[in-house]
C-alpha atoms as a PDB file:
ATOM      1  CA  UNK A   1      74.627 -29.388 -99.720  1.00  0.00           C
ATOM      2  CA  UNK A   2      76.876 -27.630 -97.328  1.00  0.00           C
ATOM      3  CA  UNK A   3      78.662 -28.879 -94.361  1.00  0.00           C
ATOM      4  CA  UNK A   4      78.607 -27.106 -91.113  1.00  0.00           C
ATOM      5  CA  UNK A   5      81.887 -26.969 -89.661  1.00  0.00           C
ATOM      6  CA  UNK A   6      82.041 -25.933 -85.971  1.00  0.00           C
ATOM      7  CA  UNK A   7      84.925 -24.657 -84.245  1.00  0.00           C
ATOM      8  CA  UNK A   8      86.045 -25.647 -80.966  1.00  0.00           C
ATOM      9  CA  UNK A   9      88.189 -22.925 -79.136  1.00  0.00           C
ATOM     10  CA  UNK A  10      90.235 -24.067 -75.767  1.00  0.00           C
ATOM     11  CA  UNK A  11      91.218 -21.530 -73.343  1.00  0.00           C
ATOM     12  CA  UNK A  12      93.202 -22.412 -70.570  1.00  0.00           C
ATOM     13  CA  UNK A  13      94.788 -19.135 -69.149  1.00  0.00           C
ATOM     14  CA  UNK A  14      92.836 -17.143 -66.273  1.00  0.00           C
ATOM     15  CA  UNK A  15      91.315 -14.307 -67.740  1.00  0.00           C
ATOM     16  CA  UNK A  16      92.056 -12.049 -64.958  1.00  0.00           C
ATOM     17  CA  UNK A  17      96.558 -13.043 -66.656  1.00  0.00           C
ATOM     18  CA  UNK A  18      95.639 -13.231 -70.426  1.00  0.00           C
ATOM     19  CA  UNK A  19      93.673 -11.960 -73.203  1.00  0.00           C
ATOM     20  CA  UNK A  20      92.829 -15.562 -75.091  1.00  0.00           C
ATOM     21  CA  UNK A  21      89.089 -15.955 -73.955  1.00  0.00           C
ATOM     22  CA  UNK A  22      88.458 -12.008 -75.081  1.00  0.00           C
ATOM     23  CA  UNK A  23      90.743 -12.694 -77.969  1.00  0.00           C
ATOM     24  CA  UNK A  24      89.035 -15.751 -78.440  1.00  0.00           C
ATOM     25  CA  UNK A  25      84.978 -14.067 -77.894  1.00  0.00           C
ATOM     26  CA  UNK A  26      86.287 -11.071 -80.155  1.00  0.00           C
ATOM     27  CA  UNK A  27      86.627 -13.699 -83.566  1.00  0.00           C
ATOM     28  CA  UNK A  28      83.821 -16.781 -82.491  1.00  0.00           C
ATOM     29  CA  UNK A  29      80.759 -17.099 -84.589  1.00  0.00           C
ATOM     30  CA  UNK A  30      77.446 -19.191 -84.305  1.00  0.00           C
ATOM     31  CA  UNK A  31      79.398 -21.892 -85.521  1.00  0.00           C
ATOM     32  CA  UNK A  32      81.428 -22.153 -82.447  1.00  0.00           C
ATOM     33  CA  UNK A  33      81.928 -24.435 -78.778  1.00  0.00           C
ATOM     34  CA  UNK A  34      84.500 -22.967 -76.305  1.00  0.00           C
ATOM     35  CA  UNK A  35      85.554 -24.677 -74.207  1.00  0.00           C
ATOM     36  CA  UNK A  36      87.033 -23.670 -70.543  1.00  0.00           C
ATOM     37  CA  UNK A  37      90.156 -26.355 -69.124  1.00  0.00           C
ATOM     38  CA  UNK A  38      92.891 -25.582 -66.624  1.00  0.00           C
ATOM     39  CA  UNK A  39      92.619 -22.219 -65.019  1.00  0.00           C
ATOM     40  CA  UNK A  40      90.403 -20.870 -67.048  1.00  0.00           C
ATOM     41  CA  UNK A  41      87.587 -22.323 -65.580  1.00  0.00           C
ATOM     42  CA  UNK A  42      87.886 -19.361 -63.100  1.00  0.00           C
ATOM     43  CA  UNK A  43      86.500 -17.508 -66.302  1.00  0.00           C
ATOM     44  CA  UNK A  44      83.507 -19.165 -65.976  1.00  0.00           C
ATOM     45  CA  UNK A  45      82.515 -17.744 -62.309  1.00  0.00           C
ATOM     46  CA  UNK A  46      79.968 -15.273 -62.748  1.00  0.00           C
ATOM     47  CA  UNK A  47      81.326 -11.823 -61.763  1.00  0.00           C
ATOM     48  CA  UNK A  48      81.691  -8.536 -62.654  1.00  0.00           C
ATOM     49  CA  UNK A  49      85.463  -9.303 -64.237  1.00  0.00           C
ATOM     50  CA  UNK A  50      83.912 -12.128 -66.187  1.00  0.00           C
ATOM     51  CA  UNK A  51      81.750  -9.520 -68.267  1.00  0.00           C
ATOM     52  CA  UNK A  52      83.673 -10.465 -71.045  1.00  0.00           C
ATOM     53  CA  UNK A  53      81.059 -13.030 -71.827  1.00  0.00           C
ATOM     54  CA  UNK A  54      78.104 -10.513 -72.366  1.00  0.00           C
ATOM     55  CA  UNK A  55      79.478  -9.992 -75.680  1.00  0.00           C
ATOM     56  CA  UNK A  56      79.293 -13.696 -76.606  1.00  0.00           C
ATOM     57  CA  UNK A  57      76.454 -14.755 -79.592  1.00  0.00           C
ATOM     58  CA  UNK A  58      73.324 -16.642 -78.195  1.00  0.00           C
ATOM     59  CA  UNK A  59      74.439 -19.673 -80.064  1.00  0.00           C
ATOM     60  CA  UNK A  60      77.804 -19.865 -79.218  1.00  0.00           C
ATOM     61  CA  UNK A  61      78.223 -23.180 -76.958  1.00  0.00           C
ATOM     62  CA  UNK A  62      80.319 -22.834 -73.327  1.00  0.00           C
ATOM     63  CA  UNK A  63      81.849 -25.732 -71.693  1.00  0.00           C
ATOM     64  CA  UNK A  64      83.990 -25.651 -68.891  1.00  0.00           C
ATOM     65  CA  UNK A  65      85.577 -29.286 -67.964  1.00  0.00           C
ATOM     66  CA  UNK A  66      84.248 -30.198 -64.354  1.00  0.00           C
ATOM     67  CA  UNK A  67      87.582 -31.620 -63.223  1.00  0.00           C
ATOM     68  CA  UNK A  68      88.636 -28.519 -63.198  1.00  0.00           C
ATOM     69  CA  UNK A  69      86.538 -27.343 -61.372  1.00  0.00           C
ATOM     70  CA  UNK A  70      86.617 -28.698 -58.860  1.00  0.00           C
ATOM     71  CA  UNK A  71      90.634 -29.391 -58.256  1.00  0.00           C
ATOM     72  CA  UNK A  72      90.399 -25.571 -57.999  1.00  0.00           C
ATOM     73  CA  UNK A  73      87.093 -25.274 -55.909  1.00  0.00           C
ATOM     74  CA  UNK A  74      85.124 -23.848 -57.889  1.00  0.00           C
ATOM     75  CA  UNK A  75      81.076 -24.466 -57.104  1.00  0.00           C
ATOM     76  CA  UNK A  76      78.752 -25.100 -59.886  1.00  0.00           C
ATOM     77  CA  UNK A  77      76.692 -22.377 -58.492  1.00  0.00           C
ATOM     78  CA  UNK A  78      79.422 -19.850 -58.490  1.00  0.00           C
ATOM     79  CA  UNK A  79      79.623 -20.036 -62.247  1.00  0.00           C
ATOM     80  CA  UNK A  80      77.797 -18.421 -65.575  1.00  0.00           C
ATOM     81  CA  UNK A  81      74.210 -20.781 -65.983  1.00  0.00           C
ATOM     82  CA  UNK A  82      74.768 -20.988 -69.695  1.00  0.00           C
ATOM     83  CA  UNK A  83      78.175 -22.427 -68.867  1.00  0.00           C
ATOM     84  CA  UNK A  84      77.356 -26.268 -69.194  1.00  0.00           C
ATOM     85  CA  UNK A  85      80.270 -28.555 -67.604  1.00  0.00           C
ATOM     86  CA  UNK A  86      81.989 -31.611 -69.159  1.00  0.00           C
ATOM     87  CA  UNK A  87      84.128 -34.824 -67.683  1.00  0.00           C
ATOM     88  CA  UNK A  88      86.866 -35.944 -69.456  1.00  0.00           C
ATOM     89  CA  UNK A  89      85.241 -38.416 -71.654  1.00  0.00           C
ATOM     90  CA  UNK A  90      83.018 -35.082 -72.753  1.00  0.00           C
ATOM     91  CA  UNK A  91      85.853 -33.586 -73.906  1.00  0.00           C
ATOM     92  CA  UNK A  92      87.119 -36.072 -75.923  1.00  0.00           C
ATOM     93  CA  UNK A  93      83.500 -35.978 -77.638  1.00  0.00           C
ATOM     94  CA  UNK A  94      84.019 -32.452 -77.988  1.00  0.00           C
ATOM     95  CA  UNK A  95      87.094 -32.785 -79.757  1.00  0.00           C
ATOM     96  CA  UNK A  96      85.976 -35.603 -82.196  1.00  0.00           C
ATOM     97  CA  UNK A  97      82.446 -33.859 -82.764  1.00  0.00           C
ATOM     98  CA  UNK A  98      84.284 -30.062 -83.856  1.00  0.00           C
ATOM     99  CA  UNK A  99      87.048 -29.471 -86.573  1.00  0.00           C
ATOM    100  CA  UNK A 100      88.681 -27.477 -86.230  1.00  0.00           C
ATOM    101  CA  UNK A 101      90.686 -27.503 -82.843  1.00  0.00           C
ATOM    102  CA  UNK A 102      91.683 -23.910 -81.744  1.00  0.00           C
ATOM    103  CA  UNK A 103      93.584 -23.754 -78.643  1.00  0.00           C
ATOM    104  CA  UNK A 104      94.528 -20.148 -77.199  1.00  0.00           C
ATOM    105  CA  UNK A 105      97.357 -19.483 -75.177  1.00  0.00           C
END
């Protein structure tokens, strides 16, 4: 029997100042959840600049955390639809369903 691990990557720099979420796409396999806190939720607004997520596997899971959101205000409608959001409680069930915990800076 084999155990799945998956990984969860958090990102919280702005794409549009740092490489970590292309750094980050450029390494994640099907076994991967990113997930998208502080600024770089802005990542997550569907754009031309945001293109970076094109290259992303079908099975790779996206979370931004809603919060975030909307402190920044950021619309739900503005952002990628495979993007699914998550409260604070859903992050801490992200963090206690994946191991390991990858954070990029």
């Amino acid at each position: 029997m084999f155990l799945v691990f998956n990984v969860l990557h958090i990102i919280n720099k702005n794409i549009f100042e740092n490489a970590a979420l292309s750094d980050c796409i450029n390494v994640v396999d099907n076994c991967s959840v990113i997930l998208l806190i502080e600024d770089a939720v802005y990542s997550a607004i569907e754009s031309p600049k945001t293109s970076v997520f094109q290259s992303l596997p079908e099975d790779v899971l996206a979370y931004v955390l809603l919060p975030d959101l909307e402190v920044r205000g950021i619309e739900l409608e503005q952002c990628f639809s495979f993007i699914k959001t998550v409260d604070y409680q859903g992050f801490v069930q992200l963090v206690a369903d994946n191991n390991p915990v990858r954070s990029w800076f």
